[in-house]
C-alpha atoms as a PDB file:
ATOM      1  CA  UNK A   1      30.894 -52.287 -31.252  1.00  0.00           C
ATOM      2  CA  UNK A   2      34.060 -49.999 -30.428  1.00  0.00           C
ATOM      3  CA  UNK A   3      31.383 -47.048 -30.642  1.00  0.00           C
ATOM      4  CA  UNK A   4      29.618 -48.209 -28.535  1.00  0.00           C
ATOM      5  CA  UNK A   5      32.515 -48.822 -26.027  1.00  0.00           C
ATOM      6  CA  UNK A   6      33.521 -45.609 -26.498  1.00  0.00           C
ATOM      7  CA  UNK A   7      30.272 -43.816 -25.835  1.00  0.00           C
ATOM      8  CA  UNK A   8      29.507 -46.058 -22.734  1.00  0.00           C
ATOM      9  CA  UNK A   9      33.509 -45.129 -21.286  1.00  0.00           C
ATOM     10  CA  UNK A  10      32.360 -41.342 -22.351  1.00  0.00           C
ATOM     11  CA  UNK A  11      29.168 -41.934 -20.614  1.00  0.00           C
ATOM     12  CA  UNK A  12      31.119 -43.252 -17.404  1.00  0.00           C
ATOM     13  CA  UNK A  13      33.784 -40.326 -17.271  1.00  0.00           C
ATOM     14  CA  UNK A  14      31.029 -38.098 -16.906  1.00  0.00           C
ATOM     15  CA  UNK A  15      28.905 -39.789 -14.308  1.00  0.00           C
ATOM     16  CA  UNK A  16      32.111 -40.669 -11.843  1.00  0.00           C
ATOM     17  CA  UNK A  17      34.154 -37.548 -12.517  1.00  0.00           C
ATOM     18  CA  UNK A  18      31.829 -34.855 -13.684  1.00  0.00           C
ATOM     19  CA  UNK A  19      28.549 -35.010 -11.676  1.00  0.00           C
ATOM     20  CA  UNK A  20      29.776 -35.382  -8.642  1.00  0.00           C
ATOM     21  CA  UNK A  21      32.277 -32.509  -8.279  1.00  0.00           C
ATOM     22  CA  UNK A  22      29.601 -29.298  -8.303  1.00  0.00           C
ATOM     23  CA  UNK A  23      28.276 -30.193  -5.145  1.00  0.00           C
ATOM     24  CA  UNK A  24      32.034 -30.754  -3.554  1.00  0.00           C
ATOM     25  CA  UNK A  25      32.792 -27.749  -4.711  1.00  0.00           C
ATOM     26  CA  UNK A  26      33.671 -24.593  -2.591  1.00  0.00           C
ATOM     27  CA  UNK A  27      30.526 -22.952  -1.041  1.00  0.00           C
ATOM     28  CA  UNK A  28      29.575 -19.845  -1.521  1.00  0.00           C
ATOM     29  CA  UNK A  29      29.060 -17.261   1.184  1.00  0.00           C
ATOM     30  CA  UNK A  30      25.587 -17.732   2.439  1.00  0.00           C
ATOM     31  CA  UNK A  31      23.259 -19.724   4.810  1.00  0.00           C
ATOM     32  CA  UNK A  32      22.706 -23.251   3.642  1.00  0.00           C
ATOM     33  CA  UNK A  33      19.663 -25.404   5.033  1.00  0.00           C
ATOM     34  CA  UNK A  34      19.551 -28.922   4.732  1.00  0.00           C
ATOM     35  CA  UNK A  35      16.413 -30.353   5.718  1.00  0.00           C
ATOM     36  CA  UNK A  36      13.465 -33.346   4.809  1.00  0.00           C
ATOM     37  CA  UNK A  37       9.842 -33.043   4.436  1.00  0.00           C
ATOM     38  CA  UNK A  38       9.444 -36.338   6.666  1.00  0.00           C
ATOM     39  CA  UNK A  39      11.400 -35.064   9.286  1.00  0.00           C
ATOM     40  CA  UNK A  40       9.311 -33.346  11.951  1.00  0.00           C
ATOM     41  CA  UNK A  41      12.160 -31.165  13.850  1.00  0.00           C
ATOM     42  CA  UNK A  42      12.296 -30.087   9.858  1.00  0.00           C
ATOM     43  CA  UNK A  43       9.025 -28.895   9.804  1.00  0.00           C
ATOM     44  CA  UNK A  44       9.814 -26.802  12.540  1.00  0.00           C
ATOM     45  CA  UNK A  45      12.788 -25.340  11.541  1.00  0.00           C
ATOM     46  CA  UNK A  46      11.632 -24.580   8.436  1.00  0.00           C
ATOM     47  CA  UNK A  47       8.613 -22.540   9.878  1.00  0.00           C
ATOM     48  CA  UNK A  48      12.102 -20.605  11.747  1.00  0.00           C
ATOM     49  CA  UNK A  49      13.950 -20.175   8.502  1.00  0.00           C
ATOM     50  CA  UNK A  50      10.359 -19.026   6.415  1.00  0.00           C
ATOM     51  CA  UNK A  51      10.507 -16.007   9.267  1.00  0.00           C
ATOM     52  CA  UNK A  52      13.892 -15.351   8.730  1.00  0.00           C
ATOM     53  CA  UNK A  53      13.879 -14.994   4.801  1.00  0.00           C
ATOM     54  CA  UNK A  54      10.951 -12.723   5.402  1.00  0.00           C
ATOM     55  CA  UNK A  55      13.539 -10.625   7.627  1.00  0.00           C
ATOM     56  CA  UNK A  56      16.036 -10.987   4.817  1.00  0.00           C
ATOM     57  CA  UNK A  57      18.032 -13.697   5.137  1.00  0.00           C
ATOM     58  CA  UNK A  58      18.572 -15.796   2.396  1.00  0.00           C
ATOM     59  CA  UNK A  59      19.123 -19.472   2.535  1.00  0.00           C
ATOM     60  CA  UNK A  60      19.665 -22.241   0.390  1.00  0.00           C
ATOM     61  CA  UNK A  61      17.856 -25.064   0.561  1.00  0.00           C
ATOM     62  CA  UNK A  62      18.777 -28.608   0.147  1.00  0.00           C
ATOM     63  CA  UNK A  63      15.813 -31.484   1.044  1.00  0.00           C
ATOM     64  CA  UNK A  64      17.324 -34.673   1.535  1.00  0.00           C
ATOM     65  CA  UNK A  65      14.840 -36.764  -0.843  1.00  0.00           C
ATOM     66  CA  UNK A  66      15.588 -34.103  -4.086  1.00  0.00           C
ATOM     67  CA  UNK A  67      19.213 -33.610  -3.510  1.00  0.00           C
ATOM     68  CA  UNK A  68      20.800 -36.894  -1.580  1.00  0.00           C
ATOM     69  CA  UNK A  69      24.384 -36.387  -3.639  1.00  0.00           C
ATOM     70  CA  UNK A  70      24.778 -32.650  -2.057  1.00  0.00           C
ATOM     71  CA  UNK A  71      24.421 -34.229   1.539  1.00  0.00           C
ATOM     72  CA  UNK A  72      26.794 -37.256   0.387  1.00  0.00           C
ATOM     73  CA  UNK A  73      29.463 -35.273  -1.028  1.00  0.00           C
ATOM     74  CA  UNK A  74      29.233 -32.657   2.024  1.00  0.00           C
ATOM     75  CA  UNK A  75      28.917 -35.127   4.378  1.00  0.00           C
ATOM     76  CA  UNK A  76      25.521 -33.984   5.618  1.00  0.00           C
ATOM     77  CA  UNK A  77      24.608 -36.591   8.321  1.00  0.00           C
ATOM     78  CA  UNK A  78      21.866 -35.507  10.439  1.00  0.00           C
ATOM     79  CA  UNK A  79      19.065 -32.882   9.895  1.00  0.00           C
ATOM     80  CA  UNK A  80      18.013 -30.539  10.142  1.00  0.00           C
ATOM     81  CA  UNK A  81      21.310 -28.617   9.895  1.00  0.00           C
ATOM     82  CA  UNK A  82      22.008 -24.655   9.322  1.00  0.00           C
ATOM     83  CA  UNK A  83      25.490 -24.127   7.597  1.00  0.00           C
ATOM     84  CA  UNK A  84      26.886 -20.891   7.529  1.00  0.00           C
ATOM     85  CA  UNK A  85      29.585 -20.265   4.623  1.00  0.00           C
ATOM     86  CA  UNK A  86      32.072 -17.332   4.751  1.00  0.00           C
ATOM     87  CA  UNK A  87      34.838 -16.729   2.247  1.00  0.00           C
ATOM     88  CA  UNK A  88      33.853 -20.045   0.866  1.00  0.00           C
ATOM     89  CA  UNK A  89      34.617 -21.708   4.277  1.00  0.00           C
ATOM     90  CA  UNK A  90      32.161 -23.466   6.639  1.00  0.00           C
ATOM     91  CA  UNK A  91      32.389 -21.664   9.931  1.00  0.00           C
ATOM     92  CA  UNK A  92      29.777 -23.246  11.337  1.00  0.00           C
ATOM     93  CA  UNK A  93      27.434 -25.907  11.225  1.00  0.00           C
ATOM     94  CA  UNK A  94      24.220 -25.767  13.431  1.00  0.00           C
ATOM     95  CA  UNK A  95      22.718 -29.346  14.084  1.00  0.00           C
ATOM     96  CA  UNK A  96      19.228 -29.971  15.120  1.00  0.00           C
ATOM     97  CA  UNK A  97      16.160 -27.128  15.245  1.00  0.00           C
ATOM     98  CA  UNK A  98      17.817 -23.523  16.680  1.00  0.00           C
ATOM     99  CA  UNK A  99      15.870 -21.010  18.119  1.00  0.00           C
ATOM    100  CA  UNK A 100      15.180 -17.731  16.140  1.00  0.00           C
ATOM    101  CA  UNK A 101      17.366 -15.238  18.345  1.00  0.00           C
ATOM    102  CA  UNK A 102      20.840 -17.609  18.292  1.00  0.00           C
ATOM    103  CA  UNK A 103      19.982 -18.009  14.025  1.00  0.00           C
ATOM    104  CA  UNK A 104      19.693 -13.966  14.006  1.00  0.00           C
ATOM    105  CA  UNK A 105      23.055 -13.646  15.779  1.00  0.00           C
ATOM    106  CA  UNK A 106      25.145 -15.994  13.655  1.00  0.00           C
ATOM    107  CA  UNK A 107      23.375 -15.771  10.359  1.00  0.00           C
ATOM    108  CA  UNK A 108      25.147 -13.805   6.840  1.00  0.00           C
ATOM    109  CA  UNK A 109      22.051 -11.502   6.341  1.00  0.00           C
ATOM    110  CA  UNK A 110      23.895  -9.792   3.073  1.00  0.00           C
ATOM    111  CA  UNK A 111      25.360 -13.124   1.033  1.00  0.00           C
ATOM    112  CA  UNK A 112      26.944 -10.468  -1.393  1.00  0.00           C
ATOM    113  CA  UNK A 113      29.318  -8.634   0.967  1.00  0.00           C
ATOM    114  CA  UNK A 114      30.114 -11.865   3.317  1.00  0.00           C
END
């Protein structure tokens, strides 16, 4: 009995305190896109972001259905949405589809020297 207490309280540190943290922690530089495959603006500004990583810009991407704990914990509430990450500070967040030409502008193109 007090084994199993103690593996379900072990099991329960990890889940509340554990889990939860990677995805509040800092950002790295980069362009982060956080998106749904049900959500038709999505669609669209995914066929946006496809052109740019052809360009090379690289972007992580978070879908909504596979990831809802990384929109949670960084309070991701409407999509799509482009967030740009320098120093490992937001310094922008782009809501709703953007037009290729304003993404080109803002965008980190080289995530290893941002």
């Amino acid at each position: 009995m007090v084994k199993i207490f103690f593996a379900l309280l072990l099991f329960t540190t990890i889940w509340l305190y554990i889990i939860p943290t990677y995805a509040s922690e800092p950002m790295e530089t980069g362009n982060y896109y956080f998106k749904a495959t049900w959500c038709g603006p999505c669609v669209e500004q995914s066929k946006i972001v496809a052109q740019l990583q052809e360009q090379g810009y690289k972007f992580t991407i978070y879908d909504a259905d596979i990831h809802p704990d990384i929109f949670k914990n960084l309070d991701i509430k409407s999509i799509p949405m482009i967030v740009i990450v320098k120093s490992k500070n937001v310094v922008l967040k782009l809501k709703g589809k953007q037009p290729i030409r304003k993404l080109i502008r803002l965008l980190v193109k080289d995530q290893e020297t941002g």
